[in-house]
Every structure is written in C-alpha cells, then in structure tokens.
Protein backbone atom coordinates (compact mmCIF):
# COMPACT_ATOMS: atom_id res chain seq x y z
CA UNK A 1 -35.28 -1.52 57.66
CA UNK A 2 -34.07 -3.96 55.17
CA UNK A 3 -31.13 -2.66 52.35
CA UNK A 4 -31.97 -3.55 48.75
CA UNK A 5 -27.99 -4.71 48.45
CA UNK A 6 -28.52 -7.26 50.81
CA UNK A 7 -29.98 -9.98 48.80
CA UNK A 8 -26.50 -10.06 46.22
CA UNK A 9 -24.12 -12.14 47.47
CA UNK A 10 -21.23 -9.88 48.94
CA UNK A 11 -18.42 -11.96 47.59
CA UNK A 12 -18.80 -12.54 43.55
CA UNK A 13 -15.67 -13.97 41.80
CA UNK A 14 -14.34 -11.97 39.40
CA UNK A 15 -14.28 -12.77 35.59
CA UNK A 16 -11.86 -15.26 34.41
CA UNK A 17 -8.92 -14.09 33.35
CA UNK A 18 -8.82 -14.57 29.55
CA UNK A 19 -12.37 -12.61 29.58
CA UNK A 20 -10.31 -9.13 31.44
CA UNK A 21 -8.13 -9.53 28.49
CA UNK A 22 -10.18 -10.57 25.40
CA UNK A 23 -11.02 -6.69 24.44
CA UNK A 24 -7.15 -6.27 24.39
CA UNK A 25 -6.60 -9.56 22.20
CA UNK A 26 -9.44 -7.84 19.69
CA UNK A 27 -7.71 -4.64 19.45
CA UNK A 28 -4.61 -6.01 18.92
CA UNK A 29 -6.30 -7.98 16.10
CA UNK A 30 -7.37 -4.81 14.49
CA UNK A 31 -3.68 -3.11 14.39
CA UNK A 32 -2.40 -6.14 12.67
CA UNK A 33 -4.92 -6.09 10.49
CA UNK A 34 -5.06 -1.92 9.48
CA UNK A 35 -1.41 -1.06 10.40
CA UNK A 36 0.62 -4.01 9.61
CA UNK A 37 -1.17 -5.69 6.79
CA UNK A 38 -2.37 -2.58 4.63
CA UNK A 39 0.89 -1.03 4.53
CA UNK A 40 2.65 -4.44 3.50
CA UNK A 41 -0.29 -5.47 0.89
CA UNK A 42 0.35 -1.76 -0.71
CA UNK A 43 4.16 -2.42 -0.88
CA UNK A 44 3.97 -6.06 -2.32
CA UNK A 45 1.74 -4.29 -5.31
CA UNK A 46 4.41 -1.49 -5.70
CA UNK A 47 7.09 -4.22 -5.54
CA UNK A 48 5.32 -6.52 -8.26
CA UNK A 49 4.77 -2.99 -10.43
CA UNK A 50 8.54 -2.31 -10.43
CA UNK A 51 9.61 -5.86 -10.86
CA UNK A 52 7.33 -5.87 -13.64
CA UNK A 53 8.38 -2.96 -15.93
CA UNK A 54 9.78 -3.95 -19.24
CA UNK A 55 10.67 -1.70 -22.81
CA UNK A 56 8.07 0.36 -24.38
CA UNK A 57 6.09 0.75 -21.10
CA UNK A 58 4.40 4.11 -20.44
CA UNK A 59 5.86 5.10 -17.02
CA UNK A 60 5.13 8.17 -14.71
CA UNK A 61 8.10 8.93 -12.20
CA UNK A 62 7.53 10.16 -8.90
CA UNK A 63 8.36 13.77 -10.33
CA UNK A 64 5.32 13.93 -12.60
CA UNK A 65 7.68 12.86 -15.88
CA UNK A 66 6.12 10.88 -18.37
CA UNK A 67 7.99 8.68 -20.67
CA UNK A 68 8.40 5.56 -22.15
CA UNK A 69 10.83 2.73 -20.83
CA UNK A 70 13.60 2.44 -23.01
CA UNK A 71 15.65 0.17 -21.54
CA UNK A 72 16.72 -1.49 -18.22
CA UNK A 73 19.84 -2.26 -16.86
CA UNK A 74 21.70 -5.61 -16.73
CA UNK A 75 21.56 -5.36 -12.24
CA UNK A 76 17.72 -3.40 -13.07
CA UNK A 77 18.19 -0.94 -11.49
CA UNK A 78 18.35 1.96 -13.53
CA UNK A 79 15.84 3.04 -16.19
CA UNK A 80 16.34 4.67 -18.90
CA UNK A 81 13.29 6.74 -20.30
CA UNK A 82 12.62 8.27 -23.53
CA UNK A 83 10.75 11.57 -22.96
CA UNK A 84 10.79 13.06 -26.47
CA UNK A 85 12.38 12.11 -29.49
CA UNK A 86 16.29 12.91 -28.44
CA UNK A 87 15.60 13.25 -24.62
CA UNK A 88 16.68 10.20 -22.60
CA UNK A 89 16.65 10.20 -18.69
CA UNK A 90 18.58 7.23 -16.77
CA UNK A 91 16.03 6.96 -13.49
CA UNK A 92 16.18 4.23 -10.43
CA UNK A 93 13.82 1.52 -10.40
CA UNK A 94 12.59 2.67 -7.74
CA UNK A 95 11.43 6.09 -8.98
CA UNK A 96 8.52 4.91 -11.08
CA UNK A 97 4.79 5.76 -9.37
CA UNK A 98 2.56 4.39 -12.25
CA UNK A 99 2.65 2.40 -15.14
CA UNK A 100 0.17 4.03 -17.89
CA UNK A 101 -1.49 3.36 -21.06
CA UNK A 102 -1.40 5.64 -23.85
CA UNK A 103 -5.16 4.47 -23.92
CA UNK A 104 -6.06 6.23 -20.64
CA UNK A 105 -4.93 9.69 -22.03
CA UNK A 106 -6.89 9.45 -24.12
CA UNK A 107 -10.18 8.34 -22.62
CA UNK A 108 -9.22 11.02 -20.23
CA UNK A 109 -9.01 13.52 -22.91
CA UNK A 110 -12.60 12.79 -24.86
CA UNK A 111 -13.89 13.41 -21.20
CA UNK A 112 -12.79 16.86 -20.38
C-alpha cells in the first residue's frame, strides 16, 4: 500500500523571506495612506482656509455664529466679526469652520 504524500518531496524550502513579509509591507502601505495622509491633507485645507481669511468675508465659527470678518489682527490671530449692525465679536483664528457666500443662502433658500 502506497501513501498519496509520498510522491511530494518531504523537505520544501520555505518562501523567501521578503515574500512572509510583503502582506505586512502592503498593510502598512494602506495606514499611511488612510490614517496618516487623510488626516494631514484635511488639515493643510483647514490651514490654507484660515490663512486665507481677509475683511468682508462671510465666516461661520465653530459655534454656529455667522458673521462677517471685520478685521484681523496685526499677529492674526484674533478676528473680529460683525454679527449685526452694533454687535462685534473678537474670535481666534482658529475658531472659524467655514468660509460662506452670501450667494449660497440664498440658493439654499429658493430650494426649501
């Protein structure tokens, strides 16, 4: 009686060894690529946005206020925004989510 496993050769070498580890190299890949570069992509945009903001912009804080950009300090910053016609609020820089148009209100509003 003959076994089937015979015919293999009993001692295979195994895989070289930057094969065992390419999957890892991959994955590794994909983290840099999803949790590193994303995250830093996102920032550089919020970090051009801010740099950005000059007088008479149409600004949404991170508190839901909407104003308009009424000045910025010498060091930038502060903010100062005019929310209604005697209301000024001094913000940081930092503060501001969104830069808006007046024009998107609007389109917003014709919808609805």
């Amino acid at each position: 009686m003959t076994l089937a496993f015979q015919d293999a050769p009993a001692n295979q070498d195994p895989p070289p060894f930057y094969i065992q580890f390419l999957p890892l190299i991959v994955i590794g890949f994909l983290f840099y690529f999803i949790l590193i570069r994303g995250p830093r992509r996102e920032q550089q945009k919020r970090d051009d946005l801010l740099k950005s903001l000059k007088k008479n912009d149409r600004v949404v804080t991170i508190g839901g206020i909407i104003g308009t950009v009424a000045n910025v300090s010498a060091d930038g910053k502060e903010i100062t925004l005019k929310v209604d016609d005697n209301s000024r609020i001094k913000f940081l820089r930092s503060s501001i989510q969104q830069v808006t148009n007046g024009n998107e209100s609007e389109e917003s509003a014709k919808k609805t």
